[in-house]
C-alpha atoms as a PDB file:
ATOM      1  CA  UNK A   1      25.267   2.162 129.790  1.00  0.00           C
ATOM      2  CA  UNK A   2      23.753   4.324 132.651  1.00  0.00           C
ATOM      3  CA  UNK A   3      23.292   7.912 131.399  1.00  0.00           C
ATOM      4  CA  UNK A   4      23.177  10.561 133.878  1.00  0.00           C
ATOM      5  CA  UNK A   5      20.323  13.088 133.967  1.00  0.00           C
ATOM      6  CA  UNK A   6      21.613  16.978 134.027  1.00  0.00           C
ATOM      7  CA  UNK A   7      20.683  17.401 137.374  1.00  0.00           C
ATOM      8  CA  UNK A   8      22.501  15.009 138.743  1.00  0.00           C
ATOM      9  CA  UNK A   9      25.750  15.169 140.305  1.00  0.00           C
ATOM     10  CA  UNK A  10      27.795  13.239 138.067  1.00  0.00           C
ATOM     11  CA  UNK A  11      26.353  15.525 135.289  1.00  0.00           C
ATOM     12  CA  UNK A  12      27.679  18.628 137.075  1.00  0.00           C
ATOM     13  CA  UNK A  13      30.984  17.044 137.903  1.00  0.00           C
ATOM     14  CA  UNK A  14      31.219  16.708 134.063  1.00  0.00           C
ATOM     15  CA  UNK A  15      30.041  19.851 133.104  1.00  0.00           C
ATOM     16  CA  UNK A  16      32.510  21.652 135.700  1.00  0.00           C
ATOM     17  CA  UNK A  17      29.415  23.433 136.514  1.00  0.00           C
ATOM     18  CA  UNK A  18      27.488  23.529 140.324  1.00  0.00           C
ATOM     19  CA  UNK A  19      23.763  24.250 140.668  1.00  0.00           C
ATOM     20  CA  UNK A  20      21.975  25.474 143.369  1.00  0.00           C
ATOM     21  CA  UNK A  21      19.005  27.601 144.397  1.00  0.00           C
ATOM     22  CA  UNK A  22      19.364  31.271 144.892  1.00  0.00           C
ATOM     23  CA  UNK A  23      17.866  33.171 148.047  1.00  0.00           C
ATOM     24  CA  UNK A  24      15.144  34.255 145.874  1.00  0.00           C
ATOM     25  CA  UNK A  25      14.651  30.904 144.799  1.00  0.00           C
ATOM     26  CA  UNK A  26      16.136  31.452 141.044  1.00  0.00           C
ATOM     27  CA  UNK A  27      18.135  28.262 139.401  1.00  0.00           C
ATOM     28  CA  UNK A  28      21.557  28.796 140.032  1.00  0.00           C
ATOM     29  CA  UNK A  29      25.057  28.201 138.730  1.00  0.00           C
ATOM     30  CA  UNK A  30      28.722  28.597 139.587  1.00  0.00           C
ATOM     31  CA  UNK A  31      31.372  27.942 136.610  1.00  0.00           C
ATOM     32  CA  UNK A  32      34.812  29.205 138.608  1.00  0.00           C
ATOM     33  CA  UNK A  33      34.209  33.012 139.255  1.00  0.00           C
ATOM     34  CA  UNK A  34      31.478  33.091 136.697  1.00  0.00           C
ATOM     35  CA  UNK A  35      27.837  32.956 137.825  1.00  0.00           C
ATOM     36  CA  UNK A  36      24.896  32.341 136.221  1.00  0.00           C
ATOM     37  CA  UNK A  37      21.140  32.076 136.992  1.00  0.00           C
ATOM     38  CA  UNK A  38      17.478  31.829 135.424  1.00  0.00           C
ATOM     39  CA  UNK A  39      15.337  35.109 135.917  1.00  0.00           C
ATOM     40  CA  UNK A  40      12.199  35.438 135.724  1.00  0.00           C
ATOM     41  CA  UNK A  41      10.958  37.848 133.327  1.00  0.00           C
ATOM     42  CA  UNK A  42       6.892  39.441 132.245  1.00  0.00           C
ATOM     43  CA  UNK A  43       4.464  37.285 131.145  1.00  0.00           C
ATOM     44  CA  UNK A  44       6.554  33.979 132.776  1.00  0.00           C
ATOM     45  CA  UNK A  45       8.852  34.766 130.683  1.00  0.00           C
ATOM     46  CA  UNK A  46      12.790  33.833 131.668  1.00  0.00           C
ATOM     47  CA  UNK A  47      16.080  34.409 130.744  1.00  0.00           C
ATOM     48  CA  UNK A  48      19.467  33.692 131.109  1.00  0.00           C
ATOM     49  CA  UNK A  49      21.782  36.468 133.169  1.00  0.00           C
ATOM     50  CA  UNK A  50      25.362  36.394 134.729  1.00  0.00           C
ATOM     51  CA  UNK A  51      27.300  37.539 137.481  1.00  0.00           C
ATOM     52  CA  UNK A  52      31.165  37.559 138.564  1.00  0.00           C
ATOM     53  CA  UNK A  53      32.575  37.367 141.545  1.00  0.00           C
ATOM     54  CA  UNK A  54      29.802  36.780 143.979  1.00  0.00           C
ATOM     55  CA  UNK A  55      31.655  36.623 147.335  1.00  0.00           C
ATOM     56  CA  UNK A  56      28.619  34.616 149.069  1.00  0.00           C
ATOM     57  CA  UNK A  57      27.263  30.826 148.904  1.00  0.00           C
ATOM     58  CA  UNK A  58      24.759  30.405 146.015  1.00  0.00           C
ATOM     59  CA  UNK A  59      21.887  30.082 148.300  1.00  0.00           C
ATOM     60  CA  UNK A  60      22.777  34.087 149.807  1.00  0.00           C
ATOM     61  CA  UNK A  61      22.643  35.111 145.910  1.00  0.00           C
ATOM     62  CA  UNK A  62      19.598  37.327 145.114  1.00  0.00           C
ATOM     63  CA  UNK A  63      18.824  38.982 141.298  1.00  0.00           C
ATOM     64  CA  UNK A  64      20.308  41.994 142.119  1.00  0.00           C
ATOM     65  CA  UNK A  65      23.843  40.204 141.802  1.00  0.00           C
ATOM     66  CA  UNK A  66      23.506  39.537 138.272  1.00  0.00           C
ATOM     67  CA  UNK A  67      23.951  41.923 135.575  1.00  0.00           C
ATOM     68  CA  UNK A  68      24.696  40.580 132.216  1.00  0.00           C
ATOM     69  CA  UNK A  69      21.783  39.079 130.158  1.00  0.00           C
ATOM     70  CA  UNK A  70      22.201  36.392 127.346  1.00  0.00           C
ATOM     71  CA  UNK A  71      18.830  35.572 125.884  1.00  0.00           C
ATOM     72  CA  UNK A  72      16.004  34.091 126.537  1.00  0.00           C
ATOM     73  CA  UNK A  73      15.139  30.521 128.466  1.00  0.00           C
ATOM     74  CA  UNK A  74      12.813  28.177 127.816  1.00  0.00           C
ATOM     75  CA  UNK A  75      13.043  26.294 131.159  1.00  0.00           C
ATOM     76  CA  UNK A  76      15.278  25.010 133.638  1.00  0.00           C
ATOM     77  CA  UNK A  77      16.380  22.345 131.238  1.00  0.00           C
ATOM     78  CA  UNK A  78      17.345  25.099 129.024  1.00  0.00           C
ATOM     79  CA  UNK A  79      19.323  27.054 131.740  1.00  0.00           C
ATOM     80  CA  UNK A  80      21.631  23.835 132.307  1.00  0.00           C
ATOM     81  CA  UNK A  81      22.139  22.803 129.018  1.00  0.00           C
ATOM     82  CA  UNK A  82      23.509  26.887 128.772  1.00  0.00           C
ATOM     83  CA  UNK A  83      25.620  26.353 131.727  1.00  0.00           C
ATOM     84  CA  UNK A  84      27.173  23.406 130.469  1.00  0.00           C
ATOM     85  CA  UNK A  85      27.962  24.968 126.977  1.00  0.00           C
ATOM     86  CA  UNK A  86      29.755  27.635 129.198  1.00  0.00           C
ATOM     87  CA  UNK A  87      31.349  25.120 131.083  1.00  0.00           C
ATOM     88  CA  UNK A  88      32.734  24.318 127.813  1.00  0.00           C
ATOM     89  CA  UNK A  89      33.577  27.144 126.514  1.00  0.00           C
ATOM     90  CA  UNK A  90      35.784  27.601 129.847  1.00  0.00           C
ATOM     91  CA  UNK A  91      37.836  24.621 129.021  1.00  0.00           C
ATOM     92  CA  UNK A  92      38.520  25.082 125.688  1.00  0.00           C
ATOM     93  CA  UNK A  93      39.548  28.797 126.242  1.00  0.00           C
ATOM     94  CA  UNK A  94      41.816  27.626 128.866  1.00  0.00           C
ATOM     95  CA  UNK A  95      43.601  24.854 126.607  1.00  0.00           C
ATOM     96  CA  UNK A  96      43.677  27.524 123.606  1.00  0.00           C
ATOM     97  CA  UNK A  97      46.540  29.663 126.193  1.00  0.00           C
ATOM     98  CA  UNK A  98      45.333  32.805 125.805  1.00  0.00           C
ATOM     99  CA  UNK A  99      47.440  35.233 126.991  1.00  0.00           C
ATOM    100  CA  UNK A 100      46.527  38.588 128.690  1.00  0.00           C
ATOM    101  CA  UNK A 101      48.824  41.533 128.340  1.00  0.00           C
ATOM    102  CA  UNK A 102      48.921  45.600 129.401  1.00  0.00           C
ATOM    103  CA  UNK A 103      46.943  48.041 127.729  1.00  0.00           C
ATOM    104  CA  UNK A 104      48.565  51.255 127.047  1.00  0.00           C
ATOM    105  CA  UNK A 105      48.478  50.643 122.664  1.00  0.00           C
ATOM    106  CA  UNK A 106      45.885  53.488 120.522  1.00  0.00           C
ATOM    107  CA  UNK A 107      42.900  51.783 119.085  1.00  0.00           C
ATOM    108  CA  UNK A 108      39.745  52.965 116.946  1.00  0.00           C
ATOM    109  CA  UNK A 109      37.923  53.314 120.221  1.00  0.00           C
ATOM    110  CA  UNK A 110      40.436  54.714 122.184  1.00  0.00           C
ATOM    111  CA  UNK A 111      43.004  53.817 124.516  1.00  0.00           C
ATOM    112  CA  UNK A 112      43.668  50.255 125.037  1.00  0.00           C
ATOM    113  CA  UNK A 113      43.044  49.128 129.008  1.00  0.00           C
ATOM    114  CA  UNK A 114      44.553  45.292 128.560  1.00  0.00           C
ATOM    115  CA  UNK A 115      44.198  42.879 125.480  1.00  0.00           C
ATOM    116  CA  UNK A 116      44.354  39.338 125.303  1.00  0.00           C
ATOM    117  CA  UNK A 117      46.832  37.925 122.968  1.00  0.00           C
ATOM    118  CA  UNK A 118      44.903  34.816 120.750  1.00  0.00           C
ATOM    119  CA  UNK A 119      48.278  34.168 119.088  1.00  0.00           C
ATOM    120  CA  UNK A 120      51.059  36.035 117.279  1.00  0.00           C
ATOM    121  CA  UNK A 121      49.258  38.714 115.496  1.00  0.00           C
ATOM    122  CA  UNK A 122      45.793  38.373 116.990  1.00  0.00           C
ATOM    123  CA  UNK A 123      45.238  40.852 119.650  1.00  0.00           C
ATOM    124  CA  UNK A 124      42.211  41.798 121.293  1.00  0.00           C
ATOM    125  CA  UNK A 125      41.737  44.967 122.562  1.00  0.00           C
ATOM    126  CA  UNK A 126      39.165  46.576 125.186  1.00  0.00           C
ATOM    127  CA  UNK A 127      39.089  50.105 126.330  1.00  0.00           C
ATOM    128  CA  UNK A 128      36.719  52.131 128.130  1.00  0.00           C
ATOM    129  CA  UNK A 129      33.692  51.846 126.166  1.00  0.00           C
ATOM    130  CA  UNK A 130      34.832  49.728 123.385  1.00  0.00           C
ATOM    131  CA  UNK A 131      36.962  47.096 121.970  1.00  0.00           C
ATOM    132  CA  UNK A 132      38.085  44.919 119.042  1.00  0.00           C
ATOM    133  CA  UNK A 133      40.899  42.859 117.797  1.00  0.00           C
ATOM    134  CA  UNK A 134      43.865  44.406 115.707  1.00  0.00           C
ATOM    135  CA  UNK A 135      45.533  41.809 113.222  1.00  0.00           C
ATOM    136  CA  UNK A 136      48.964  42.092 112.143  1.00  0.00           C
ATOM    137  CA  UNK A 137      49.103  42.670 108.468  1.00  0.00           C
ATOM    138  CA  UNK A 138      50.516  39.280 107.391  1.00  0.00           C
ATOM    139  CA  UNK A 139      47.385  37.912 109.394  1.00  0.00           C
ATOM    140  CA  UNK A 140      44.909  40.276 107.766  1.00  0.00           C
ATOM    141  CA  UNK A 141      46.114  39.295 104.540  1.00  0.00           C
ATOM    142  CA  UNK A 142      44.543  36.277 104.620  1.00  0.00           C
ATOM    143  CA  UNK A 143      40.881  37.334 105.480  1.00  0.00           C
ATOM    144  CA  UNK A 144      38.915  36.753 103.313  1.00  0.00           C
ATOM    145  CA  UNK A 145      38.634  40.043 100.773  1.00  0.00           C
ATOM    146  CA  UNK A 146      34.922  40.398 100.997  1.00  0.00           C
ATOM    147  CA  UNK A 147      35.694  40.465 104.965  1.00  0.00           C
ATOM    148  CA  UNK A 148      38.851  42.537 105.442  1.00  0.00           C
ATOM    149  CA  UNK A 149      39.324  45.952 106.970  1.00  0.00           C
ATOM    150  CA  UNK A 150      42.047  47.567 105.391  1.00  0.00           C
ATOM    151  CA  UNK A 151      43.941  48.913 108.955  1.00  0.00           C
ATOM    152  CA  UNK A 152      43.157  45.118 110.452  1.00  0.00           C
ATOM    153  CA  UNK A 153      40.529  46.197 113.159  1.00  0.00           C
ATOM    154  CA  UNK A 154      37.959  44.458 113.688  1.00  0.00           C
ATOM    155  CA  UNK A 155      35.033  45.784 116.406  1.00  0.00           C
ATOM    156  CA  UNK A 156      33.654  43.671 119.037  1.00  0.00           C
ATOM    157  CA  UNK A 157      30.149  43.560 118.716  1.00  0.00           C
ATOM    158  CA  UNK A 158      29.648  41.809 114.875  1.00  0.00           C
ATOM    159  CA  UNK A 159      33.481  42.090 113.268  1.00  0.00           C
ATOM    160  CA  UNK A 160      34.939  40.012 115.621  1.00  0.00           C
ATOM    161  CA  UNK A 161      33.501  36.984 114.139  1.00  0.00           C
ATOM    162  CA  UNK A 162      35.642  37.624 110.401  1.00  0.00           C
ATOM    163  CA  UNK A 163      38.167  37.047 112.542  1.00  0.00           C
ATOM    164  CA  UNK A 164      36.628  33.598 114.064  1.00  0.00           C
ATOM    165  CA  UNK A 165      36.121  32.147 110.994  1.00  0.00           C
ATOM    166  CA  UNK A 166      39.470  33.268 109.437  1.00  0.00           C
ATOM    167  CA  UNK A 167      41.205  31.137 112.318  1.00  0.00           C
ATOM    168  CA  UNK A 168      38.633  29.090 113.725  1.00  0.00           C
ATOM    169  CA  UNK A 169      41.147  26.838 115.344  1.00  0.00           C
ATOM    170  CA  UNK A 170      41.886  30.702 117.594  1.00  0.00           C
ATOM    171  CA  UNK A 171      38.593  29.967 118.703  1.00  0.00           C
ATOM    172  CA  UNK A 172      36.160  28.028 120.774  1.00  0.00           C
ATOM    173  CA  UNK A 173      33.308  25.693 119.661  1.00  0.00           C
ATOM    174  CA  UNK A 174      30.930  28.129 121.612  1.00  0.00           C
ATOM    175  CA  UNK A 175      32.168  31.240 119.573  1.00  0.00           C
ATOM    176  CA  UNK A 176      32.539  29.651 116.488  1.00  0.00           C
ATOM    177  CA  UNK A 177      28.999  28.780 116.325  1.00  0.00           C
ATOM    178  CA  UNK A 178      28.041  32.257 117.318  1.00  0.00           C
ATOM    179  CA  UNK A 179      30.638  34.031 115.033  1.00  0.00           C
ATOM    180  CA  UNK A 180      28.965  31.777 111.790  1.00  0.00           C
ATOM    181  CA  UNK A 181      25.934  33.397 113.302  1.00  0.00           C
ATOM    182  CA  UNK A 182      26.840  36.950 112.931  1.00  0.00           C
ATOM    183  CA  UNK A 183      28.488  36.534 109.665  1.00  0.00           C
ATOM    184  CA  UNK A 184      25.287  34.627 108.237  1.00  0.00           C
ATOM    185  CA  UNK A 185      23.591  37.810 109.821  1.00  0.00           C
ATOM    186  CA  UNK A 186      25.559  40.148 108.904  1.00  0.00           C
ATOM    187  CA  UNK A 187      27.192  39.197 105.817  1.00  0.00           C
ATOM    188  CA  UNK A 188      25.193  36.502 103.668  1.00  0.00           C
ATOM    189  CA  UNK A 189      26.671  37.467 100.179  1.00  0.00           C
ATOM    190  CA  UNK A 190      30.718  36.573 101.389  1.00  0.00           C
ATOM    191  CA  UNK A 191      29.692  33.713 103.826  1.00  0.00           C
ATOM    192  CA  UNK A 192      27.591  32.429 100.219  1.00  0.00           C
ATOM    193  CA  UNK A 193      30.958  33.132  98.890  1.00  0.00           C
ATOM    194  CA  UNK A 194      33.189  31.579 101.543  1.00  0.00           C
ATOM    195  CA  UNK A 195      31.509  28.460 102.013  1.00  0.00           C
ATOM    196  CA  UNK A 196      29.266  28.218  98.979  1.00  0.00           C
ATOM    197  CA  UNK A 197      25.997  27.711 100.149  1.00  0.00           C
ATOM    198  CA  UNK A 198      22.657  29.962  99.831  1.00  0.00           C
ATOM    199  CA  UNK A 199      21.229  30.866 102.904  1.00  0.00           C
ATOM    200  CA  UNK A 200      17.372  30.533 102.689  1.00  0.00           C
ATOM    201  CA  UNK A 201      14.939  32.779 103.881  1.00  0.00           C
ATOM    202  CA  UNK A 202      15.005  32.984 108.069  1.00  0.00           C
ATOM    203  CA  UNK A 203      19.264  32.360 107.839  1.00  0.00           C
ATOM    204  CA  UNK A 204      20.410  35.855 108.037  1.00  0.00           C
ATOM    205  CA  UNK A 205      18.646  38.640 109.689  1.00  0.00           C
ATOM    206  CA  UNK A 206      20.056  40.942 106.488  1.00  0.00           C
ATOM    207  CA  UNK A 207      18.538  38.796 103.972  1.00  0.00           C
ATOM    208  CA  UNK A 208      15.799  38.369 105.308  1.00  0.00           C
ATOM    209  CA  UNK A 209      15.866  42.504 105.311  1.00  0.00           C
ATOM    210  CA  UNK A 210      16.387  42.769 102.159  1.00  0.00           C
ATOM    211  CA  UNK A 211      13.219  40.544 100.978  1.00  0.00           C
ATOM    212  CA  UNK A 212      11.178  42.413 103.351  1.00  0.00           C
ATOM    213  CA  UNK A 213      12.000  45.224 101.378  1.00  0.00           C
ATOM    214  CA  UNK A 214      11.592  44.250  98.192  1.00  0.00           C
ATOM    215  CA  UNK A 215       8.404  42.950  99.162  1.00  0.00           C
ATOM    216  CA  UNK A 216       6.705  46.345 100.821  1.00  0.00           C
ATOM    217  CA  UNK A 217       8.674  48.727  98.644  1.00  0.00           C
ATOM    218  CA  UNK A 218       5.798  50.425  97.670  1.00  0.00           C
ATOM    219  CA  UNK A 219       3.881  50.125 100.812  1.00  0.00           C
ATOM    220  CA  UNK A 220       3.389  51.774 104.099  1.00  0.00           C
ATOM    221  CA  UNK A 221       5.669  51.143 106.330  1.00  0.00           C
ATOM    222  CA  UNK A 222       5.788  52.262 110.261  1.00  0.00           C
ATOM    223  CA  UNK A 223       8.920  54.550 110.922  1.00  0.00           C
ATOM    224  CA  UNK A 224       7.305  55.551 114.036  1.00  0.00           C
ATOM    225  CA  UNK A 225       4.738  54.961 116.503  1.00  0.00           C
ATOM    226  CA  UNK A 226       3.191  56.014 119.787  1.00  0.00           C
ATOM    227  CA  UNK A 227       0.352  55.271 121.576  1.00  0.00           C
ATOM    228  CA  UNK A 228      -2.325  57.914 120.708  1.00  0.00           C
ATOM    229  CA  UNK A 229      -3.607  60.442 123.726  1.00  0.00           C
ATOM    230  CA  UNK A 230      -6.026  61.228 121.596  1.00  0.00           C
ATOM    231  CA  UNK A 231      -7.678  58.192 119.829  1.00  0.00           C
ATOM    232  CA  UNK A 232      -8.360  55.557 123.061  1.00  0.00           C
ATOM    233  CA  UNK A 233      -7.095  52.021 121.655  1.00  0.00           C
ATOM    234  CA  UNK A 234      -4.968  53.098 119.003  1.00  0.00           C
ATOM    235  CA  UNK A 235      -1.449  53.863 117.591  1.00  0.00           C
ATOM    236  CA  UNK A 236      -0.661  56.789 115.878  1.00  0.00           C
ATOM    237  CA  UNK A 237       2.350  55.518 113.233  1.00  0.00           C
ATOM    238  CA  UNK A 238       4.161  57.413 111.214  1.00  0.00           C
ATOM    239  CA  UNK A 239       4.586  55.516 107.757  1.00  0.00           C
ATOM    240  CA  UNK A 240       6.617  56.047 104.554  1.00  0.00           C
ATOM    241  CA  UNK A 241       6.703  53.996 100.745  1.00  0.00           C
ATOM    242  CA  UNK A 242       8.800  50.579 101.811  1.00  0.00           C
ATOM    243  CA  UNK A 243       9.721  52.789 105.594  1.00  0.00           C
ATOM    244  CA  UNK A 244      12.953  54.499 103.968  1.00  0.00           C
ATOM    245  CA  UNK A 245      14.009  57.931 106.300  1.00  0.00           C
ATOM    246  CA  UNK A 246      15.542  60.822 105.603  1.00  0.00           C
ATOM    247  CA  UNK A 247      14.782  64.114 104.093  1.00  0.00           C
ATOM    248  CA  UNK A 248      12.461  63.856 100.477  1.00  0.00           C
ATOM    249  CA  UNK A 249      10.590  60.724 101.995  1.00  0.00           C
ATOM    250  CA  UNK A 250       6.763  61.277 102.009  1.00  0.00           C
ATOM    251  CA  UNK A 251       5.454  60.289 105.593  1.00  0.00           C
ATOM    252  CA  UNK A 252       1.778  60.196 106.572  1.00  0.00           C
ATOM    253  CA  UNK A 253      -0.196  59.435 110.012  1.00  0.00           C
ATOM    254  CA  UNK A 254      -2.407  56.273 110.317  1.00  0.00           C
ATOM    255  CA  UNK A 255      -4.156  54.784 113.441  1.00  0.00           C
ATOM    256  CA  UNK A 256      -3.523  51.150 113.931  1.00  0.00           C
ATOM    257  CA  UNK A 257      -5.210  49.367 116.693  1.00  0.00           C
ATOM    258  CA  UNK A 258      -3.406  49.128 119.584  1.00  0.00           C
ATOM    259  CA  UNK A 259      -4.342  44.950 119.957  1.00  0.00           C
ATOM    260  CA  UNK A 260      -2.641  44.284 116.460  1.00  0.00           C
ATOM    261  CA  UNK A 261       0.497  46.650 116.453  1.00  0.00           C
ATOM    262  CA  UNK A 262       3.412  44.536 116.198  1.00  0.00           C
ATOM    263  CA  UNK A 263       6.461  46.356 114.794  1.00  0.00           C
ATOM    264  CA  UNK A 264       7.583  42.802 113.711  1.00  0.00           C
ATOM    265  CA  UNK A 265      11.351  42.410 112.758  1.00  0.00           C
ATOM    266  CA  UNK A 266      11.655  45.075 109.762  1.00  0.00           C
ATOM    267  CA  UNK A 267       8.329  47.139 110.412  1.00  0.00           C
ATOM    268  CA  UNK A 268       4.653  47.061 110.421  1.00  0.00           C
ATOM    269  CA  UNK A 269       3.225  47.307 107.108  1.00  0.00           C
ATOM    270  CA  UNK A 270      -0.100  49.575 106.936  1.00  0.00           C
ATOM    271  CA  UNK A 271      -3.246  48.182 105.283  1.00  0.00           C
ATOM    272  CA  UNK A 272      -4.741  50.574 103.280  1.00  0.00           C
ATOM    273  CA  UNK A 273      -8.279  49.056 103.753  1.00  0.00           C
ATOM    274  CA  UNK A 274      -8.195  48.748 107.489  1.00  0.00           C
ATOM    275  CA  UNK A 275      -5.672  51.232 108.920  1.00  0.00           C
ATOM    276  CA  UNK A 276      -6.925  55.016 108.171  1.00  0.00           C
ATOM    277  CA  UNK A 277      -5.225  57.948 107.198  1.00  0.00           C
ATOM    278  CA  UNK A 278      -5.157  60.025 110.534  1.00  0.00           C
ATOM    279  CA  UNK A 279      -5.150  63.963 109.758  1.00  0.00           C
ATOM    280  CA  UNK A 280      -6.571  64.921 113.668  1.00  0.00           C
ATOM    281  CA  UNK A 281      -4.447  66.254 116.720  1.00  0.00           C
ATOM    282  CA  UNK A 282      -0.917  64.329 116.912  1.00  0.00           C
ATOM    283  CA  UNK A 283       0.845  62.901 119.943  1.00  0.00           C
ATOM    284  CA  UNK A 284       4.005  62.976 118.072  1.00  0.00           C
ATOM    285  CA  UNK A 285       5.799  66.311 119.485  1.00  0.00           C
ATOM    286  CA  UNK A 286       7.391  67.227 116.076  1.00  0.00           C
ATOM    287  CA  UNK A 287       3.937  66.750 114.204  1.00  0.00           C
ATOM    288  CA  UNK A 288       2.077  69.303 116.449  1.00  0.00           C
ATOM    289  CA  UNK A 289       0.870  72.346 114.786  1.00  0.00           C
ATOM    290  CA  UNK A 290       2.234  70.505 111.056  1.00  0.00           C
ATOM    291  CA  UNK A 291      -0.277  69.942 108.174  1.00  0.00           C
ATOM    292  CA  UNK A 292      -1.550  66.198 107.857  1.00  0.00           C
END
């Protein structure tokens, strides 16, 4: 069996996807009015960004057409392999028959502009700086009850996905993967509940937070940070017991050298035997003039 490499063209006539070269010599790709291409980034660095609409050949686009950004790219093998899942995606949203209606209906965030219909009491929403899907109450009945919002809104940056995995078959293979995602994020003690598994440690960003804190509750950690005017080479950080804000917290100054400050994924934890207590001159505006 001959097996086609994904540059060739009988790989982009299956992927319903065409590549090209931008005029700035970017990887390019056109998936109907959706366009797509591989930027480079800092430190060669590259990453995967999207345009509509682009009323020119590929090889006229330049960067500045392209304005939505979707992660990070390994290589050009990368990029195509992300075209073609969104070549995918395309087809199976255009089998599912959504439908797209007038806006005009109230929503959490404000006036609805147009929605898109999923199916008989699936709705979602977008307005001018929001958006989010509305189920009908015999629909949000059966979410899940570790999952459901009592008025049957659902926003559209993490909520949408309860509603993608309480009718996956709404939804396409693309955004169910990224909807178990965000609920694994999200929500690890109802998708342990839903599906019952355990998520380990690195298979939900709020797990994972959790440990973290449990971990460091009694240490330093970095609430804030800026690079010190005073101290060449260092970071002035701000630090609290296990990083908790608010009013009541202790906080202290430390200077952390500037080659090893990472603020990581949850915070940088000070070392007491390497990072010193800083009681000099701040660069933090509301520490001027304050007692170390």
């Amino acid at each position: 069996m001959h097996v086609s490499s994904p540059s060739s063209p009988l790989a982009q006539a299956s992927s319903g996807a065409s590549f090209g070269r931008s005029a700035d010599g970017m990887p390019v790709a056109l998936i109907g009015e959706h366009a797509y291409a591989m930027a480079p980034g800092r430190d060669g660095r590259h990453f995967l960004v999207s345009g509509w609409r682009i009323a020119r050949p590929m090889s006229a686009w330049t960067r500045a057409d392209f304005y939505g950004h979707a992660g990070e790219l390994a290589d050009e093998a990368a990029f195509r392999a992300k075209v073609a899942e969104q070549a995918e995606h395309a087809r199976e949203k255009k089998r599912l028959g959504r439908r797209e209606i007038g806006g005009g209906a109230s929503t959490p965030w404000g006036l609805s502009q147009g929605a898109t219909v999923f199916a008989e009491g699936v709705t979602a929403h977008s307005t001018a700086g929001h958006g989010g899907f509305k189920l009908s109450a015999e629909r949000n009945r059966k979410v899940h009850s570790m999952l459901r919002s009592a008025g049957g809104w659902y926003e559209e940056d993490a909520a949408w996905a309860i509603v993608a995995i309480s009718f996956p078959h709404l939804f396409t293979g693309f955004e169910r993967r990224s909807a178990e995602r965000t609920i694994k994020d999200s929500w690890p003690d109802a998708w342990e509940a839903i599906f019952g598994g355990i998520l380990a440690l690195g298979e939900s960003r709020e797990k994972d937070r959790r440990a973290f804190e449990a971990v460091h509750a009694a240490d330093w950690v970095v609430v804030s940070a800026v690079t010190s005017d005073q101290q060449r080479g260092f970071v002035e950080c701000v630090a609290t017991p296990g990083g908790k804000r608010g009013a009541g917290n202790e906080e202290r100054r430390f200077l952390v050298p500037a080659r090893e400050f990472d603020i990581g994924r949850f915070g940088f934890v000070i070392d007491p035997d390497r990072h010193a207590v800083y009681a000099g001159p701040s660069s933090f505006a509301g520490w001027q003039g304050r007692a170390p």
